[in-house]
PDB file of N, CA and C in Angstrom:
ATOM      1  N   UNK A   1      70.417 116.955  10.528  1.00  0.00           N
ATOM      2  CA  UNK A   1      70.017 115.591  10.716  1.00  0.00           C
ATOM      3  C   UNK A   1      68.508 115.493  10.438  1.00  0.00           C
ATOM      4  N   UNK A   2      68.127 114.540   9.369  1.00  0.00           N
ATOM      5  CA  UNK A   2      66.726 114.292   9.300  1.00  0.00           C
ATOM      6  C   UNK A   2      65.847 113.408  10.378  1.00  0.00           C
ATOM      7  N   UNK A   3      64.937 113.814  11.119  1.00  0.00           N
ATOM      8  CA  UNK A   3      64.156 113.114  12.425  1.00  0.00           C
ATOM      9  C   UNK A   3      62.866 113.357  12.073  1.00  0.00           C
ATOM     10  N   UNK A   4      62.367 112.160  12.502  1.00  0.00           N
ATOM     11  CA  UNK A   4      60.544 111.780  12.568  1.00  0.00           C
ATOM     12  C   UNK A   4      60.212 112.234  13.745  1.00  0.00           C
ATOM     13  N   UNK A   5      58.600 112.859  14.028  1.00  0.00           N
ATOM     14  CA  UNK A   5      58.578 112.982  15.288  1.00  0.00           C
ATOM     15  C   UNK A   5      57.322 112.619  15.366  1.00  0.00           C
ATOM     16  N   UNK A   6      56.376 112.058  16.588  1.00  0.00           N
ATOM     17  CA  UNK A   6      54.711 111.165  16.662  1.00  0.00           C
ATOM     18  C   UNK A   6      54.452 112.706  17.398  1.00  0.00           C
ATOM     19  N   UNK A   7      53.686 113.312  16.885  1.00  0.00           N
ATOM     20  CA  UNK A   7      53.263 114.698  17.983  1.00  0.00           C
ATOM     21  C   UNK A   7      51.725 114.272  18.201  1.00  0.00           C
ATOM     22  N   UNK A   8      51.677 114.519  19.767  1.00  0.00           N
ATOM     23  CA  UNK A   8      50.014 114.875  20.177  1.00  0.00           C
ATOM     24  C   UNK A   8      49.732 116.215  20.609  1.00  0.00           C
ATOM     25  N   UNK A   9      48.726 116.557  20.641  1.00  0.00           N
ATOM     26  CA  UNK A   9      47.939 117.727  21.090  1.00  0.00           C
ATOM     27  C   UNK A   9      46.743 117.418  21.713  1.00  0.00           C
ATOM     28  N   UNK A  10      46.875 118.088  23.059  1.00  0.00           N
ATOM     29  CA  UNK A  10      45.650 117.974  24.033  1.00  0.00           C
ATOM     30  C   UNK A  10      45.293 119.270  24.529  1.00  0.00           C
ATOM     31  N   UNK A  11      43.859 119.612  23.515  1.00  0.00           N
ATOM     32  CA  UNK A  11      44.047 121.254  24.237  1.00  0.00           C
ATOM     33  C   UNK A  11      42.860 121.213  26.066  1.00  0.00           C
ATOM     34  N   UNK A  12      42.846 121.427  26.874  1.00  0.00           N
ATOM     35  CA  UNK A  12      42.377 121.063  27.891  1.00  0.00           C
ATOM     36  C   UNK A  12      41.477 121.852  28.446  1.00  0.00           C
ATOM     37  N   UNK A  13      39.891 121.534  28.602  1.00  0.00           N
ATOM     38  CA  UNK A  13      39.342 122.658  29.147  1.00  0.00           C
ATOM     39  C   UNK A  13      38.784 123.101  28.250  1.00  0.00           C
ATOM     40  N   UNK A  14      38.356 122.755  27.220  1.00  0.00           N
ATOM     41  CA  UNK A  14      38.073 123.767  25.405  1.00  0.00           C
ATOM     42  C   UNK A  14      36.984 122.780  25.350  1.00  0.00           C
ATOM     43  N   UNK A  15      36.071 123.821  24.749  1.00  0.00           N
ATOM     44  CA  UNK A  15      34.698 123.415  24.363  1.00  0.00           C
ATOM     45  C   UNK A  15      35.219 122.802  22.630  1.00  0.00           C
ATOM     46  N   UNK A  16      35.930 123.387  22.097  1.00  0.00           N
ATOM     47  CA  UNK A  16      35.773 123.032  20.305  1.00  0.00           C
ATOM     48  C   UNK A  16      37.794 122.726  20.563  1.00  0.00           C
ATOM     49  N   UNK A  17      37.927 121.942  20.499  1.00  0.00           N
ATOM     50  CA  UNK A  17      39.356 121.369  20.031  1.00  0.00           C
ATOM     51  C   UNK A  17      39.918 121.060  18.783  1.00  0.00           C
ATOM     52  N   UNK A  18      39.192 121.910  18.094  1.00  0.00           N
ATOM     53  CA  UNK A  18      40.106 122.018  16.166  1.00  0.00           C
ATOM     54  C   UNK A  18      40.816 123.279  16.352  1.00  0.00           C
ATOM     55  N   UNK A  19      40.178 124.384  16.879  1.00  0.00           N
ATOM     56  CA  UNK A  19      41.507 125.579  16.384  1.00  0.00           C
ATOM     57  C   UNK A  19      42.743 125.110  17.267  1.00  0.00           C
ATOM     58  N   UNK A  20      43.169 125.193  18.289  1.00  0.00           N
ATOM     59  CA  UNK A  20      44.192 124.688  18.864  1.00  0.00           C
ATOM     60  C   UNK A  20      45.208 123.304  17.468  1.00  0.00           C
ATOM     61  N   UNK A  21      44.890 121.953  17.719  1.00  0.00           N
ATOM     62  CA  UNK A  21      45.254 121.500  16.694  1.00  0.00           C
ATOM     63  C   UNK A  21      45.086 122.237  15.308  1.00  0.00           C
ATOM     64  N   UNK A  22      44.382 122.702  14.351  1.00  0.00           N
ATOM     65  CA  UNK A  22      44.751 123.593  13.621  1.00  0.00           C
ATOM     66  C   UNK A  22      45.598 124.225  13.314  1.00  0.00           C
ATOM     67  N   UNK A  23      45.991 125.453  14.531  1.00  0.00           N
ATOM     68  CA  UNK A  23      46.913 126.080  14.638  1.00  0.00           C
ATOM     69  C   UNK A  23      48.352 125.363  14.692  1.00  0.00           C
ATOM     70  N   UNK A  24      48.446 124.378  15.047  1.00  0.00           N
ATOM     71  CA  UNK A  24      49.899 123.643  15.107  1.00  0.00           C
ATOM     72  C   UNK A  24      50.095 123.275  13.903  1.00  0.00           C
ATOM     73  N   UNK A  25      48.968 121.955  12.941  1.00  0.00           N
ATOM     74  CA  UNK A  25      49.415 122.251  11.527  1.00  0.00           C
ATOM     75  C   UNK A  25      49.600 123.081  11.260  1.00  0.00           C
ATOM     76  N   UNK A  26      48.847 124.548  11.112  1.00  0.00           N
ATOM     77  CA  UNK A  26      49.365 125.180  10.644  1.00  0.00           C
ATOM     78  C   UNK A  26      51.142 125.726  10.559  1.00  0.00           C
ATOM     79  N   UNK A  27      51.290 125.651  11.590  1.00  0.00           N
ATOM     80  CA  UNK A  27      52.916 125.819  12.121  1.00  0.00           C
ATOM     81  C   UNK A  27      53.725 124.563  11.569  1.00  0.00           C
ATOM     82  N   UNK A  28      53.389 123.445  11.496  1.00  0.00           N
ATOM     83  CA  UNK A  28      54.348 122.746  10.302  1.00  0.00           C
ATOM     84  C   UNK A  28      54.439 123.173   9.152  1.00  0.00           C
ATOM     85  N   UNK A  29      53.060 123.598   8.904  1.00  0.00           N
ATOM     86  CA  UNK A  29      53.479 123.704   7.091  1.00  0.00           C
ATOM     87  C   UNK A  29      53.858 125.195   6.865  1.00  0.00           C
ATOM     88  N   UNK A  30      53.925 126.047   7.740  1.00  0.00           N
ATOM     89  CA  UNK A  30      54.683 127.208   7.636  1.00  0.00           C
ATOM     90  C   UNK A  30      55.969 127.345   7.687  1.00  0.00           C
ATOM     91  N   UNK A  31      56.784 126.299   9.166  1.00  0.00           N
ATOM     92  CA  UNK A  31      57.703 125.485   8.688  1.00  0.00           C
ATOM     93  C   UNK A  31      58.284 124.655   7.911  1.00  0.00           C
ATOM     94  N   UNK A  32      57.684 124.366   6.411  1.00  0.00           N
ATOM     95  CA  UNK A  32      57.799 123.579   5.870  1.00  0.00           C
ATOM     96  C   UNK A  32      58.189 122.009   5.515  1.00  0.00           C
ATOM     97  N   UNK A  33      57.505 121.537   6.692  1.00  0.00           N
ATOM     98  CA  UNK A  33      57.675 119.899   7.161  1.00  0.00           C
ATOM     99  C   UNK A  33      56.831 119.594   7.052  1.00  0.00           C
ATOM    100  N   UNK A  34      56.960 117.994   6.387  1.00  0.00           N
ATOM    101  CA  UNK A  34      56.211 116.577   6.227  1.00  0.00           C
ATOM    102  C   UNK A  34      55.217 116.501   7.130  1.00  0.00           C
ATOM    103  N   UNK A  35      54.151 116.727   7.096  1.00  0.00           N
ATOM    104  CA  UNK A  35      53.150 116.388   8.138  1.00  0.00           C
ATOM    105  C   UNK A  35      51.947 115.867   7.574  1.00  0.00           C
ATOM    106  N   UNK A  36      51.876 114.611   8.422  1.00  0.00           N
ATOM    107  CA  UNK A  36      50.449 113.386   8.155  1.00  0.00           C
ATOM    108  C   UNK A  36      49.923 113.540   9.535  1.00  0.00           C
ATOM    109  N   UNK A  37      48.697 113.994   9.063  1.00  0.00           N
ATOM    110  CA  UNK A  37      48.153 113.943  10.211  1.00  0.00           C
ATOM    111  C   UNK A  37      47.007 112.822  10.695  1.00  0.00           C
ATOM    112  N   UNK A  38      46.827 112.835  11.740  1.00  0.00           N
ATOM    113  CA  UNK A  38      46.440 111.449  11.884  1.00  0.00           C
ATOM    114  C   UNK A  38      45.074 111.306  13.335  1.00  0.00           C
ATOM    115  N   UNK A  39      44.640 109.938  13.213  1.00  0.00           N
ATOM    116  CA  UNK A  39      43.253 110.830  14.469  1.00  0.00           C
ATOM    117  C   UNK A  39      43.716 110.797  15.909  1.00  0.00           C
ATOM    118  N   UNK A  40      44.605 110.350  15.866  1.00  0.00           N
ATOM    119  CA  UNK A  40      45.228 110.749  17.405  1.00  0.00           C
ATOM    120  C   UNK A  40      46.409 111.522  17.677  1.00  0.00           C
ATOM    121  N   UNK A  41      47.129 111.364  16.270  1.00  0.00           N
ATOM    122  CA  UNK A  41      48.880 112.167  16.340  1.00  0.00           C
ATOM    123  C   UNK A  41      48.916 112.308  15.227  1.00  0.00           C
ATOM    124  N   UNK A  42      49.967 113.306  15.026  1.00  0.00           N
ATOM    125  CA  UNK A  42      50.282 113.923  13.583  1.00  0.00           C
ATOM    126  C   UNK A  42      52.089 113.353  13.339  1.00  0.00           C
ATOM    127  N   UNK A  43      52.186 112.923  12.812  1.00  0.00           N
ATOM    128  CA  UNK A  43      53.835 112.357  12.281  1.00  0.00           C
ATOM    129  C   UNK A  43      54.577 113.388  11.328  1.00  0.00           C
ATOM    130  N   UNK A  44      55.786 114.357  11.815  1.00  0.00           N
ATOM    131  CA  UNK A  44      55.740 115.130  10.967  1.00  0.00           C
ATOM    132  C   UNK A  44      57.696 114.733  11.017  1.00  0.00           C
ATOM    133  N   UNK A  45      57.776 115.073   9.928  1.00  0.00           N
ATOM    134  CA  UNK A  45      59.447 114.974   9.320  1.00  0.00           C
ATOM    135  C   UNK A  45      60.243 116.173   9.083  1.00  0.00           C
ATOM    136  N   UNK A  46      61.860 116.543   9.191  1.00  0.00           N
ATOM    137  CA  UNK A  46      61.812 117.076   8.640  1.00  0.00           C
ATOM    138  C   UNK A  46      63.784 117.470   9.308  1.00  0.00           C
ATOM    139  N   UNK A  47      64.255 118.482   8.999  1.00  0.00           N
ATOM    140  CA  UNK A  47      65.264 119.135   9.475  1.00  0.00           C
ATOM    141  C   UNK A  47      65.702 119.096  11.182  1.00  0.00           C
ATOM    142  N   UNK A  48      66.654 118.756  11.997  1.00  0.00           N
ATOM    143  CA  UNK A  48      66.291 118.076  13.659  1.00  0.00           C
ATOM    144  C   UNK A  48      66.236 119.788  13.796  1.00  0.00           C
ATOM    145  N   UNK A  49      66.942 120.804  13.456  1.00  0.00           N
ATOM    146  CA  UNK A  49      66.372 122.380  13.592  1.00  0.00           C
ATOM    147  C   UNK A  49      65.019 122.912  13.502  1.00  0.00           C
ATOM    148  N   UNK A  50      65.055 122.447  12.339  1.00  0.00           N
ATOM    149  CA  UNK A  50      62.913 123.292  11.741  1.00  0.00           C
ATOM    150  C   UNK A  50      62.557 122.367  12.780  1.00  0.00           C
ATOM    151  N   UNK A  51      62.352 121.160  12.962  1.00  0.00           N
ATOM    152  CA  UNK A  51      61.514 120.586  13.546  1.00  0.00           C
ATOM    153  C   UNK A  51      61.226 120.741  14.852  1.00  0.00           C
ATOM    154  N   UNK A  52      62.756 120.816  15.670  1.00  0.00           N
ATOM    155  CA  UNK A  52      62.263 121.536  17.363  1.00  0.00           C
ATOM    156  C   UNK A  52      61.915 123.198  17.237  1.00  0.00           C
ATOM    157  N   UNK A  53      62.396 123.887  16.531  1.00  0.00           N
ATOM    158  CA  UNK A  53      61.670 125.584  16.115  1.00  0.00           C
ATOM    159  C   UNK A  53      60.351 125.380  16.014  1.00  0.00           C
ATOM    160  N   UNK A  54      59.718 124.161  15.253  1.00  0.00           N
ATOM    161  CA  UNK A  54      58.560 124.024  14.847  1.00  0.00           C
ATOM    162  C   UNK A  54      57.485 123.948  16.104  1.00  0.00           C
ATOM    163  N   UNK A  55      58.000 122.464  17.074  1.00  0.00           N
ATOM    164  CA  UNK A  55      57.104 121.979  18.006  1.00  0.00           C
ATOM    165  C   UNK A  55      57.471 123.430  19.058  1.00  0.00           C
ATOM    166  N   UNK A  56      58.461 124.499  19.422  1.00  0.00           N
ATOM    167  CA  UNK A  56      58.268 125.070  20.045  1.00  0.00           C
ATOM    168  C   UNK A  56      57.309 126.336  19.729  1.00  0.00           C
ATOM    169  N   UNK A  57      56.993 126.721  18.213  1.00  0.00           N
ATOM    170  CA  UNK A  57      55.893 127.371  17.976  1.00  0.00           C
ATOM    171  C   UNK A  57      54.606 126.747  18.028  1.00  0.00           C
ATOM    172  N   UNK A  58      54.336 125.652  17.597  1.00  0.00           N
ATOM    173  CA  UNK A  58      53.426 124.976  17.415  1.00  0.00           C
ATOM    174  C   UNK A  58      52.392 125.056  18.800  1.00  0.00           C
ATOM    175  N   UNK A  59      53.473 124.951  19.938  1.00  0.00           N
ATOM    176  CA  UNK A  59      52.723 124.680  21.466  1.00  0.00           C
ATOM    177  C   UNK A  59      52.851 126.363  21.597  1.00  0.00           C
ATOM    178  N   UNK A  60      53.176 126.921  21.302  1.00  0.00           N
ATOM    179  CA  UNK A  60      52.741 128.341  21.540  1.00  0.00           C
ATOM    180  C   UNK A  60      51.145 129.019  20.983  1.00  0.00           C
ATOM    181  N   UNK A  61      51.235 127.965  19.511  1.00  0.00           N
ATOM    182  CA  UNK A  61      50.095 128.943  18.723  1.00  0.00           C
ATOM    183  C   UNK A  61      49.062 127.823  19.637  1.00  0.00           C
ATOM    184  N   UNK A  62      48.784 126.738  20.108  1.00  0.00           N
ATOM    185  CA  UNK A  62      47.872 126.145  20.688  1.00  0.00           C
ATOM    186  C   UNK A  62      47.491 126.284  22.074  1.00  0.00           C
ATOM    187  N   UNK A  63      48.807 126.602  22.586  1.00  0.00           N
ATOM    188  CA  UNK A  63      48.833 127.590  23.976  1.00  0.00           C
ATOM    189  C   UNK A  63      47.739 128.974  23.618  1.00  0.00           C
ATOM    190  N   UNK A  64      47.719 129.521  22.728  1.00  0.00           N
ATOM    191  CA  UNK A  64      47.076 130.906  22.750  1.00  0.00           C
ATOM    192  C   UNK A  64      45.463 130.515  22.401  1.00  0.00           C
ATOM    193  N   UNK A  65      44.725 129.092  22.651  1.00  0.00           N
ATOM    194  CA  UNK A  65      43.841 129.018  22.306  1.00  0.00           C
ATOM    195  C   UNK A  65      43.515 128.648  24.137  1.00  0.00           C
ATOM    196  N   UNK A  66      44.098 128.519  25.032  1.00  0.00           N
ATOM    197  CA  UNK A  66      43.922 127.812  26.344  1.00  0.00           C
ATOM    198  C   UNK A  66      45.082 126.618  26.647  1.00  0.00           C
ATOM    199  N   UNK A  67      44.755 126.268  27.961  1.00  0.00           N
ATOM    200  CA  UNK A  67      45.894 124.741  28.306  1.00  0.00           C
ATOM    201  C   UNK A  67      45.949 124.041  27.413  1.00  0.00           C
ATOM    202  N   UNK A  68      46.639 123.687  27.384  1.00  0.00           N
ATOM    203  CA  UNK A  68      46.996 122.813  26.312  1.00  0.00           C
ATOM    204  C   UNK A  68      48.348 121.858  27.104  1.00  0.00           C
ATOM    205  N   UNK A  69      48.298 120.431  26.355  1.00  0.00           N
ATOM    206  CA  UNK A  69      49.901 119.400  26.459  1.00  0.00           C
ATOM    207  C   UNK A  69      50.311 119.184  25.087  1.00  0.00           C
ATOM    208  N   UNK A  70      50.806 119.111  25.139  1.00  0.00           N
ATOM    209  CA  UNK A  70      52.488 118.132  23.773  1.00  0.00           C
ATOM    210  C   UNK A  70      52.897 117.370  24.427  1.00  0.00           C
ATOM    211  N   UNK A  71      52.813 116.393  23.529  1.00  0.00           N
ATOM    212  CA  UNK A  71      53.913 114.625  23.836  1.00  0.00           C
ATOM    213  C   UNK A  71      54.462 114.591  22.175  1.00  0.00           C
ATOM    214  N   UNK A  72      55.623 114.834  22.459  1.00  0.00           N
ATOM    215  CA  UNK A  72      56.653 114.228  21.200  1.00  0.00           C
ATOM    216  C   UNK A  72      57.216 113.690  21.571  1.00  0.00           C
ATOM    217  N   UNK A  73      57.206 112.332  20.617  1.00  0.00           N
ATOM    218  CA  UNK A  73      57.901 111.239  20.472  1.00  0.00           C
ATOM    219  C   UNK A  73      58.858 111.266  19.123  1.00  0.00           C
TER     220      UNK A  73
END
């Protein structure tokens, strides 16, 4: 099934908040999904499989930078 998803990233506690987000694009496009990213959320498309595999790496590789939240919509 093809699904859209509005993803945020809040890494919490972090002096520099690009590697965290970083790291999650990065994890879409390693997953190979549609991703626009955007200045508050990133809109990414794609397979309803790749795409929850995706957001569950994604909050891992941003997890390994400190706290961090995800809100998918």
């Amino acid at each position: 099934m093809w699904v859209s998803v509005q993803v945020s990233v809040y890494p919490l506690g972090q002096n520099d908040l690009s590697p965290a987000i970083e790291a999650v694009w990065r994890v879409f496009h390693e997953h190979q999904l549609a991703c626009q990213p955007g200045s508050m959320s990133t809109l990414v498309e794609g397979d309803d499989d790749a795409i929850f595999a995706a957001l569950r790496d994604a909050f891992r590789a941003a997890g390994d930078w400190g706290a961090t939240v995800m809100i998918a919509t």
